[in-house]
N, C-alpha and C. Protein backbone atom coordinates (compact mmCIF):
# COMPACT_ATOMS: atom_id res chain seq x y z
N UNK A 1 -5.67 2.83 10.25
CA UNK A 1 -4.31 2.43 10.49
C UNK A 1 -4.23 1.54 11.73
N UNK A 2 -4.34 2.16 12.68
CA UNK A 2 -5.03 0.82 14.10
C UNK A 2 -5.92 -0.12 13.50
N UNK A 3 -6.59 -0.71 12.88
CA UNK A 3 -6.71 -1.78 12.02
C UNK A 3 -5.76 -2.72 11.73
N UNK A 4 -4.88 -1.96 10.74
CA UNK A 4 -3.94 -2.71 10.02
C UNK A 4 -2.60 -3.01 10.80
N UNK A 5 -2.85 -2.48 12.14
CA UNK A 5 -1.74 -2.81 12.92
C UNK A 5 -1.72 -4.00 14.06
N UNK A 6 -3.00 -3.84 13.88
CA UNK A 6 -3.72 -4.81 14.92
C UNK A 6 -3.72 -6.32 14.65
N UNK A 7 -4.22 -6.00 12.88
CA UNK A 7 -4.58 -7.55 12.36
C UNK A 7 -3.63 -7.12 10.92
N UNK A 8 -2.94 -7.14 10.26
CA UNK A 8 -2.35 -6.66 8.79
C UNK A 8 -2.95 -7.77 7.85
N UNK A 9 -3.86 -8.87 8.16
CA UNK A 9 -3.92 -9.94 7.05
C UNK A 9 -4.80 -8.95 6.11
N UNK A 10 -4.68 -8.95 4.79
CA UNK A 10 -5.62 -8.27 3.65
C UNK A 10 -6.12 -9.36 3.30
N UNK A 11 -7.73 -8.87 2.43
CA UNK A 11 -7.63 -9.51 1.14
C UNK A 11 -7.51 -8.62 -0.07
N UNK A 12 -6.94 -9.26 -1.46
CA UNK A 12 -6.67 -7.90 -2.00
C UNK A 12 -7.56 -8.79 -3.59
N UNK A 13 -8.01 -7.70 -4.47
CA UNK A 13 -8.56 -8.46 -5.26
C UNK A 13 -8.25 -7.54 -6.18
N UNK A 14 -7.61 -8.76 -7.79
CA UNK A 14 -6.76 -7.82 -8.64
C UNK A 14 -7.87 -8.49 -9.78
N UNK A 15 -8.41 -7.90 -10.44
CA UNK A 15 -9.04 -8.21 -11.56
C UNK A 15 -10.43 -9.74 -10.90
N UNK A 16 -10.06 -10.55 -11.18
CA UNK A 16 -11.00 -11.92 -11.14
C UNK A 16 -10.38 -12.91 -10.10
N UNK A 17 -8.79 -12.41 -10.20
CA UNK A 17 -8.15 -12.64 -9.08
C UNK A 17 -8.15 -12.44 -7.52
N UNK A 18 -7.93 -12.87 -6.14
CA UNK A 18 -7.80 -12.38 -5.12
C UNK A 18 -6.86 -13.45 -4.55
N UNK A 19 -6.43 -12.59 -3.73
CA UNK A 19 -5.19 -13.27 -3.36
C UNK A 19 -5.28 -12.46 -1.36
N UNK A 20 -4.48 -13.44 -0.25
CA UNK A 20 -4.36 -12.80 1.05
C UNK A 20 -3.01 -12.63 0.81
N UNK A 21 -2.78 -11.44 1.81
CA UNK A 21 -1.12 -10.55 2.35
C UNK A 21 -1.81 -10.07 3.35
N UNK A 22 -0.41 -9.45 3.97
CA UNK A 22 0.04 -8.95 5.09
C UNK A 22 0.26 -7.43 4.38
N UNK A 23 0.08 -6.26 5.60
CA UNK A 23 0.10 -5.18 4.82
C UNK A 23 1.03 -4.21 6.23
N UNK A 24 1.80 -3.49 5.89
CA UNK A 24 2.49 -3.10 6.59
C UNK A 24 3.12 -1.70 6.83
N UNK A 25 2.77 -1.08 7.12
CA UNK A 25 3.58 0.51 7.28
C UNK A 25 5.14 0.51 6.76
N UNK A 26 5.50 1.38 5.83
CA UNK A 26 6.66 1.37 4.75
C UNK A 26 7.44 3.09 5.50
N UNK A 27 6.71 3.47 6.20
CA UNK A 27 6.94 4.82 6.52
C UNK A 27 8.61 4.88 6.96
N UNK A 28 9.77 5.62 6.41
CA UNK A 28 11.14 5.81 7.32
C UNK A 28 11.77 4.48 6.68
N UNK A 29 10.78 3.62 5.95
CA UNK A 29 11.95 2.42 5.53
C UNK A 29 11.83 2.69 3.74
N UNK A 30 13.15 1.58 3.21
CA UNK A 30 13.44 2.16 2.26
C UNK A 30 12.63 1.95 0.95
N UNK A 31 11.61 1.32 1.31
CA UNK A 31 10.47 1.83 0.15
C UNK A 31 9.58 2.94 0.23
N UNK A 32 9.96 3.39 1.48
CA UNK A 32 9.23 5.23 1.70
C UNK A 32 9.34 5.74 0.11
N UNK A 33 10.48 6.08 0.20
CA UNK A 33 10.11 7.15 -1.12
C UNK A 33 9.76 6.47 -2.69
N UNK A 34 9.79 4.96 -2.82
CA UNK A 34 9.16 4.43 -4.31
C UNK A 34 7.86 4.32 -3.92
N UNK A 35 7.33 4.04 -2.82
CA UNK A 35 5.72 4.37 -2.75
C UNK A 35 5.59 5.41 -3.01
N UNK A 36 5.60 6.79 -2.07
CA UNK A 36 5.55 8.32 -3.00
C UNK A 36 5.76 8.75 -4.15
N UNK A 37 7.13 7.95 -4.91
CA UNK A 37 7.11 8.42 -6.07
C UNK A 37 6.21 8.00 -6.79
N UNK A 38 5.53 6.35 -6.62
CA UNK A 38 5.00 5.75 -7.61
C UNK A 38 3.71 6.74 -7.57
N UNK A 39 3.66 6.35 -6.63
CA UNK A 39 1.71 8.01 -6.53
C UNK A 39 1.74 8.79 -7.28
N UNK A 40 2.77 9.91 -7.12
CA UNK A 40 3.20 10.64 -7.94
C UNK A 40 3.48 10.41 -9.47
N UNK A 41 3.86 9.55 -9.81
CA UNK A 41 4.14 9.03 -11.21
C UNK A 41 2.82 8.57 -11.99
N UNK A 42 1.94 8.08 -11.19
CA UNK A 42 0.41 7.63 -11.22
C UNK A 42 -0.55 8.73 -11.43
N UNK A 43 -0.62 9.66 -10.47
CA UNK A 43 -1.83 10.51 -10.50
C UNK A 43 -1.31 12.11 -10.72
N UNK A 44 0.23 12.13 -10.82
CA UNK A 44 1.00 13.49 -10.58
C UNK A 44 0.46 14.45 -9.45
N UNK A 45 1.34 15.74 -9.24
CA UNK A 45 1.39 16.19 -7.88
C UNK A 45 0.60 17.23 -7.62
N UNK A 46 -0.36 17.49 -9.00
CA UNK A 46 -1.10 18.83 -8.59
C UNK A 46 -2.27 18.46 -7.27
N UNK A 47 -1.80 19.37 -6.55
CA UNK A 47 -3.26 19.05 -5.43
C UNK A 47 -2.69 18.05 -3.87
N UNK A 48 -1.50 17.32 -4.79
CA UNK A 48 -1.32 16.59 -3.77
C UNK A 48 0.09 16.18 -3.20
N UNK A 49 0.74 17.42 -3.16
CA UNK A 49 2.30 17.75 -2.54
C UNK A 49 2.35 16.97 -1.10
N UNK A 50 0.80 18.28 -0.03
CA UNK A 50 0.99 18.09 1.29
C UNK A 50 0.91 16.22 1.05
N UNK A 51 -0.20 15.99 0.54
CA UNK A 51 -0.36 14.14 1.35
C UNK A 51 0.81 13.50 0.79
N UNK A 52 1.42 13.42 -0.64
CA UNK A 52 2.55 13.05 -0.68
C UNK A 52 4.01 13.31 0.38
N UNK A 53 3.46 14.06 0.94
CA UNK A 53 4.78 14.35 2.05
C UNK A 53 4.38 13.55 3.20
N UNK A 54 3.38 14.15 3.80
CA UNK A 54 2.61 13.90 4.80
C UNK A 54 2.00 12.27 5.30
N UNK A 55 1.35 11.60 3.96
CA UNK A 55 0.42 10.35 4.35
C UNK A 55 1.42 9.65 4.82
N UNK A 56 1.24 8.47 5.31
CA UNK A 56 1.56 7.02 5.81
C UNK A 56 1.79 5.96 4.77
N UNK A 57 2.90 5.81 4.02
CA UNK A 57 2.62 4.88 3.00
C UNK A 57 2.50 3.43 3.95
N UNK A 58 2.11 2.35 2.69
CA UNK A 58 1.82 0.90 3.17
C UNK A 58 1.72 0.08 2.48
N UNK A 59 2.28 -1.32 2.55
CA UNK A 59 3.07 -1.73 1.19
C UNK A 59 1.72 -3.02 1.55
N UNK A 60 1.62 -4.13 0.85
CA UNK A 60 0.78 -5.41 0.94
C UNK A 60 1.77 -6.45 0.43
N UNK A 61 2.74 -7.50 1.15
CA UNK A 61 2.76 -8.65 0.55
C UNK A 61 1.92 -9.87 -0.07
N UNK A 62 1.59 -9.90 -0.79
CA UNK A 62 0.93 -10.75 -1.34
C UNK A 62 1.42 -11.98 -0.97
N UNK A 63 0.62 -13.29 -0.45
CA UNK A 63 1.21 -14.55 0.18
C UNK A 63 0.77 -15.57 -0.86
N UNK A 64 -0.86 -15.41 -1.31
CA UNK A 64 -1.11 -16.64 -1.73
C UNK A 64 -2.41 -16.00 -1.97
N UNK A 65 -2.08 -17.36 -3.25
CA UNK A 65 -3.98 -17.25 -4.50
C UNK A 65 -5.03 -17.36 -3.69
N UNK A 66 -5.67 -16.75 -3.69
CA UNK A 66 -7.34 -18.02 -3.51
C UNK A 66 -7.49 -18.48 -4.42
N UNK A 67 -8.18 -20.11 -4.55
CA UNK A 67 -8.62 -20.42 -5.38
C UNK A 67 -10.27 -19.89 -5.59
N UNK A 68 -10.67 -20.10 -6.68
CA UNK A 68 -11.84 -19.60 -7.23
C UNK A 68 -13.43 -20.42 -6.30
C-alpha cells in the first residue's frame, strides 16, 4: 500500500491487452461498498466476511492503451 501511495501509476494487463492507470485507495468513498460487494458477488463470502469488512479496497483508472 506505501507503494501505491507513493507512485499509483499501474500497469494493468487484460488479456493481450495492457493498458497504464493510476490506482487509488476507494476506502470511506463512495465506491467503498461496490468494490466489496463486487468481491463478494465474485468469489462469495464463505471464509471471507473479516477481509471483506476489514481490507483496503482500490480502484485503477485506466488512462491509456499501450500499443503492442
Amino acid at each position: 500500500m506505501r507503494n501505491l501511495i507513493a507512485d499509483p501509476l499501474v500497469r494493468v494487463r487484460l488479456g493481450s491487452r495492457t493498458f497504464e492507470g493510476r490506482a487509488r485507495v476507494v476506502e470511506g468513498q463512495a465506491e467503498d461498498p461496490l468494490a466489496r460487494a463486487a468481491i463478494a458477488a465474485k468469489y462469495g463470502t464463505t471464509g471471507l466476511k473479516g477481509w471483506l469488512r476489514d481490507s483496503l479496497p482500490v480502484a485503477i483508472d485506466l488512462e491509456r492503451e499501450l500499443s503492442a
